[in-house]
C-alpha atoms as a PDB file:
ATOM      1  CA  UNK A   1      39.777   3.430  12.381  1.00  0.00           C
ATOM      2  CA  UNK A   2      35.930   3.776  11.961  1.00  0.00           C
ATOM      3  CA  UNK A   3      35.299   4.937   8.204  1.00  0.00           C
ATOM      4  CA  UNK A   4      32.328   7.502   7.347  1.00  0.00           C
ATOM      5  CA  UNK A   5      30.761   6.901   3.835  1.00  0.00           C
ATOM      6  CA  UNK A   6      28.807  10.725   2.575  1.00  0.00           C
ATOM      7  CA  UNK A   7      27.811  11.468  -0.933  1.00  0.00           C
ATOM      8  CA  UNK A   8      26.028  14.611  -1.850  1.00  0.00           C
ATOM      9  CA  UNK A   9      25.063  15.587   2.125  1.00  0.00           C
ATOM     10  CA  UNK A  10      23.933  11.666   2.697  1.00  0.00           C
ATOM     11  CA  UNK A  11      25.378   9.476   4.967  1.00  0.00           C
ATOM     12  CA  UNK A  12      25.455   6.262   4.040  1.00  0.00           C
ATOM     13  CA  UNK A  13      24.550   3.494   6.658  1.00  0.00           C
ATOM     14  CA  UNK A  14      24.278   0.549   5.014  1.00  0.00           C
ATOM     15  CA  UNK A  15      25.985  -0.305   0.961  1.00  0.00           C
ATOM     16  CA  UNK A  16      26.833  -3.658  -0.220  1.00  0.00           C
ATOM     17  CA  UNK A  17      26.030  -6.698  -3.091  1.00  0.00           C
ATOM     18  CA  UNK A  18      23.982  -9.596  -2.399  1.00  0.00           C
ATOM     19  CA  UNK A  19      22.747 -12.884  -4.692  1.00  0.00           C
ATOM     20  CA  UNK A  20      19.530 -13.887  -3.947  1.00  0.00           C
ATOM     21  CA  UNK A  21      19.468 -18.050  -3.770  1.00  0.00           C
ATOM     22  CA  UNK A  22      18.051 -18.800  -7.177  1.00  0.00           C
ATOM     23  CA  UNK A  23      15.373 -15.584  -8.423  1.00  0.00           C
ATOM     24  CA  UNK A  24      13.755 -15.808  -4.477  1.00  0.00           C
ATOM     25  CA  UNK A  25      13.476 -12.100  -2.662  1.00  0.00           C
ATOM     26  CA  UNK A  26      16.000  -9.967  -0.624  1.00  0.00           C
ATOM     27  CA  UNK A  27      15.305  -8.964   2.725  1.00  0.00           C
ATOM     28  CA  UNK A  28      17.449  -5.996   4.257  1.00  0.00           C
ATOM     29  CA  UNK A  29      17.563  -5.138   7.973  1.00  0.00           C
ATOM     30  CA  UNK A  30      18.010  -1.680   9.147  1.00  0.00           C
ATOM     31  CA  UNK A  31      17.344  -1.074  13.130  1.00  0.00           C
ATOM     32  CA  UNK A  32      13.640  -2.128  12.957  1.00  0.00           C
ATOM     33  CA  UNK A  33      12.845  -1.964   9.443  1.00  0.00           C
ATOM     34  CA  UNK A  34      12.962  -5.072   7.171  1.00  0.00           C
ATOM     35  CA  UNK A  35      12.701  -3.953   3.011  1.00  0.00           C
ATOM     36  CA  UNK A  36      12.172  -6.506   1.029  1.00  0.00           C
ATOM     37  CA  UNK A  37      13.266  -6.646  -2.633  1.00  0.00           C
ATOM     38  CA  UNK A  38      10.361  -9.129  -4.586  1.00  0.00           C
ATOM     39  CA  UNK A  39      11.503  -9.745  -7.827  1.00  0.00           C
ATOM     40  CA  UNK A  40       8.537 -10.555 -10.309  1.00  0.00           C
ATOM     41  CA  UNK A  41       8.567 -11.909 -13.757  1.00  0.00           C
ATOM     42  CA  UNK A  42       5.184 -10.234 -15.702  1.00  0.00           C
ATOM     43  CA  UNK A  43       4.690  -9.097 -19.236  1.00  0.00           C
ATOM     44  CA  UNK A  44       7.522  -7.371 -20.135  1.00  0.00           C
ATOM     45  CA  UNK A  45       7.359  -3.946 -18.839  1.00  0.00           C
ATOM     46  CA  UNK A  46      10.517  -2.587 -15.919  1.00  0.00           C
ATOM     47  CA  UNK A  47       8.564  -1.036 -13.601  1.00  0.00           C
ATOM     48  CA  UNK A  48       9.017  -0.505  -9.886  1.00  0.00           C
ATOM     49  CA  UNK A  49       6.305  -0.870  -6.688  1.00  0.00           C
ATOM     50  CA  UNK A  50       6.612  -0.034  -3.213  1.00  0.00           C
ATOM     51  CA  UNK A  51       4.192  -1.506  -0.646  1.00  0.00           C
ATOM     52  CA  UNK A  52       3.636  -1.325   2.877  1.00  0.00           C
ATOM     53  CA  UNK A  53       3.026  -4.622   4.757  1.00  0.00           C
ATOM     54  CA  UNK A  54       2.494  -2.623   8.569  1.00  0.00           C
ATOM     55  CA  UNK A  55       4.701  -0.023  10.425  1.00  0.00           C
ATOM     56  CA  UNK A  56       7.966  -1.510   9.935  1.00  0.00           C
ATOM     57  CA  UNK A  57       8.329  -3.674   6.009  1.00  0.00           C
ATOM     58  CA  UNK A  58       8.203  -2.028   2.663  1.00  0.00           C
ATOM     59  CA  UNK A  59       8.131  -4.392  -0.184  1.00  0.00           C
ATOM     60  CA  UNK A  60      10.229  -2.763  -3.245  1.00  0.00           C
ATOM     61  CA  UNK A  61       8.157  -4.796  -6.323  1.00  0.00           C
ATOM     62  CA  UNK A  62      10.793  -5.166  -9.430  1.00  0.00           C
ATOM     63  CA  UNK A  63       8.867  -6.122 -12.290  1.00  0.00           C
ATOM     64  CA  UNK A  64      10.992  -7.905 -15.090  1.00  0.00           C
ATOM     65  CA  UNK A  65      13.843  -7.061 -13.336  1.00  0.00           C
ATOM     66  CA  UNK A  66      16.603  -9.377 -15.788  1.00  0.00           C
ATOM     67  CA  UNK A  67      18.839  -7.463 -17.701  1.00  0.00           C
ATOM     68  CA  UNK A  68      22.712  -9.077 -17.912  1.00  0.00           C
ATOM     69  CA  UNK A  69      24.008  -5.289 -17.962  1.00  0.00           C
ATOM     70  CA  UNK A  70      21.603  -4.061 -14.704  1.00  0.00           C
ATOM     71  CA  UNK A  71      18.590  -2.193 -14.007  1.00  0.00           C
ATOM     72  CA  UNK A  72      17.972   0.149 -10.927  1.00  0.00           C
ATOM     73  CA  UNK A  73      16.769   3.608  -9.604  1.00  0.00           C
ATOM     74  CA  UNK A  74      17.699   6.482 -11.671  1.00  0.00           C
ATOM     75  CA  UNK A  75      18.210   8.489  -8.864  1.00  0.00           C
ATOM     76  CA  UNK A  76      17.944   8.034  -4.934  1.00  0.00           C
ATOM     77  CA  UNK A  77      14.312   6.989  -3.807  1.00  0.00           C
ATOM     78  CA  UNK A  78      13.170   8.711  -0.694  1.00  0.00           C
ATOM     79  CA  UNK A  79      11.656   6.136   1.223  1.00  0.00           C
ATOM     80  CA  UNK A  80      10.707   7.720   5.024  1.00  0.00           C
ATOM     81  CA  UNK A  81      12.141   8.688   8.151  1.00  0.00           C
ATOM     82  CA  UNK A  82      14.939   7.156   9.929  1.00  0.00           C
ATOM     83  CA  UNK A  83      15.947   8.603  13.071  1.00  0.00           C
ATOM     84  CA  UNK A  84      14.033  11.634  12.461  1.00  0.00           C
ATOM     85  CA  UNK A  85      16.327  11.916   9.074  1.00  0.00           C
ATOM     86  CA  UNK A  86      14.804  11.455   5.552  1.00  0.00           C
ATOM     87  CA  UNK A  87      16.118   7.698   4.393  1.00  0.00           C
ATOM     88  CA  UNK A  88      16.744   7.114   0.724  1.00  0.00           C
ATOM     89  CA  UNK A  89      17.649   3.946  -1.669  1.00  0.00           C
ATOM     90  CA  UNK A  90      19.523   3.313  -4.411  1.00  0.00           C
ATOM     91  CA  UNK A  91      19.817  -0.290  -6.391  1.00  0.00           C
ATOM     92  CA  UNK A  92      21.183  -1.695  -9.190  1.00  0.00           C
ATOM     93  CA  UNK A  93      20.087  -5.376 -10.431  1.00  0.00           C
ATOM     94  CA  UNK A  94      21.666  -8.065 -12.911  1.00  0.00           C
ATOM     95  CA  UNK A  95      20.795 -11.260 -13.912  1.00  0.00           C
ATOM     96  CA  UNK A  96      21.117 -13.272 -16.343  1.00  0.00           C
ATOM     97  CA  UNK A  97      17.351 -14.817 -16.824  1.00  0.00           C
ATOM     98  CA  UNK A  98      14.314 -14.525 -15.179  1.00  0.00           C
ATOM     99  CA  UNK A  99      14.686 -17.847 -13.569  1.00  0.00           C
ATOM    100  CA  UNK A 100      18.348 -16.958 -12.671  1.00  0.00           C
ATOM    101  CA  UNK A 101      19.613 -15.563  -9.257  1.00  0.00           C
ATOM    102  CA  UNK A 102      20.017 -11.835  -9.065  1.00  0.00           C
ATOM    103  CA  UNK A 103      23.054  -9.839  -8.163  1.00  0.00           C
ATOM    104  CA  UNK A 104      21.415  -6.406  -5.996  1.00  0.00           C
ATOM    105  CA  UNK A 105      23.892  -3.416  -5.156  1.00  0.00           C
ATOM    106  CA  UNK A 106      22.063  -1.519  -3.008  1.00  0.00           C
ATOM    107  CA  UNK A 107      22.815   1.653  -0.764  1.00  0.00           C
ATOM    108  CA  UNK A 108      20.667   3.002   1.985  1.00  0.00           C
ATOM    109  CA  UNK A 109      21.646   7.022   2.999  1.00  0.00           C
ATOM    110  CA  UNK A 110      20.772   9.148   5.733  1.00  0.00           C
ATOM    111  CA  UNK A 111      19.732  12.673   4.461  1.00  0.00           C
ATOM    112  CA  UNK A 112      18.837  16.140   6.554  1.00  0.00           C
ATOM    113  CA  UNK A 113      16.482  15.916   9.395  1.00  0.00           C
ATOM    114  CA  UNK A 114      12.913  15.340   8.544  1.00  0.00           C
END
C-alpha cells in the first residue's frame, strides 16, 4: 500500500538520514536536480549559503556546521520550482567534530503550484 507523507499542505517527496564518509559533502538527487550539502569548517560563525552551479545543482554551504546536539533550518527553505510546485528543505546536522562524519536529516516537500 503506497504511503503519502503531507505536513502543513506539503507533500513530502523525498525524507531520510544520511552519514557523509568522513566530513566530505552530500549530494541528493531529485528528478534532474542534484543539491549538494558542502560542509565547511571557517571561523566560528553557523551560517548557511546557497549557490547555483548552472540550471540544475544548488550547493547548500554549512559553515561550522558541528554541533553533537544538531544544527539546521529553523523553518522550511523555499528553494524553487519543482513540477511547477514551490520546493522547500528542511535539515538537521550532527557531528561530533569538524573533522568527524556528519549525520544530515533532511526533507524535501512539494508546496502549492508556483
Amino acid at each position: 500500500m503506497p504511503v503519502r507523507l503531507r505536513t502543513s499542505g506539503k507533500d513530502i517527496i523525498a525524507s531520510g538520514t544520511a552519514i557523509t564518509f568522513h566530513n566530505d559533502n552530500l549530494e541528493v538527487h531529485i528528478a534532474q536536480f542534484v543539491f549538494i550539502f558542502n560542509f565547511i569548517n571557517e571561523g566560528t560563525e553557523q551560517k548557511i549559503n546557497f549557490r547555483s552551479e548552472g540550471p540544475t545543482r544548488l550547493v547548500i554551504e554549512l559553515f561550522n556546521f558541528n554541533s553533537s546536539l544538531g544544527t539546521g533550518s529553523s523553518s522550511p527553505v523555499k528553494l524553487g520550482t519543482l513540477v511547477n510546485r514551490e520546493l522547500f528543505l528542511t535539515f538537521v546536522v550532527t557531528s561530533f567534530s569538524p573533522s568527524a562524519s556528519k549525520v544530515v536529516h533532511y526533507t524535501f516537500m512539494l508546496g502549492e503550484p508556483a
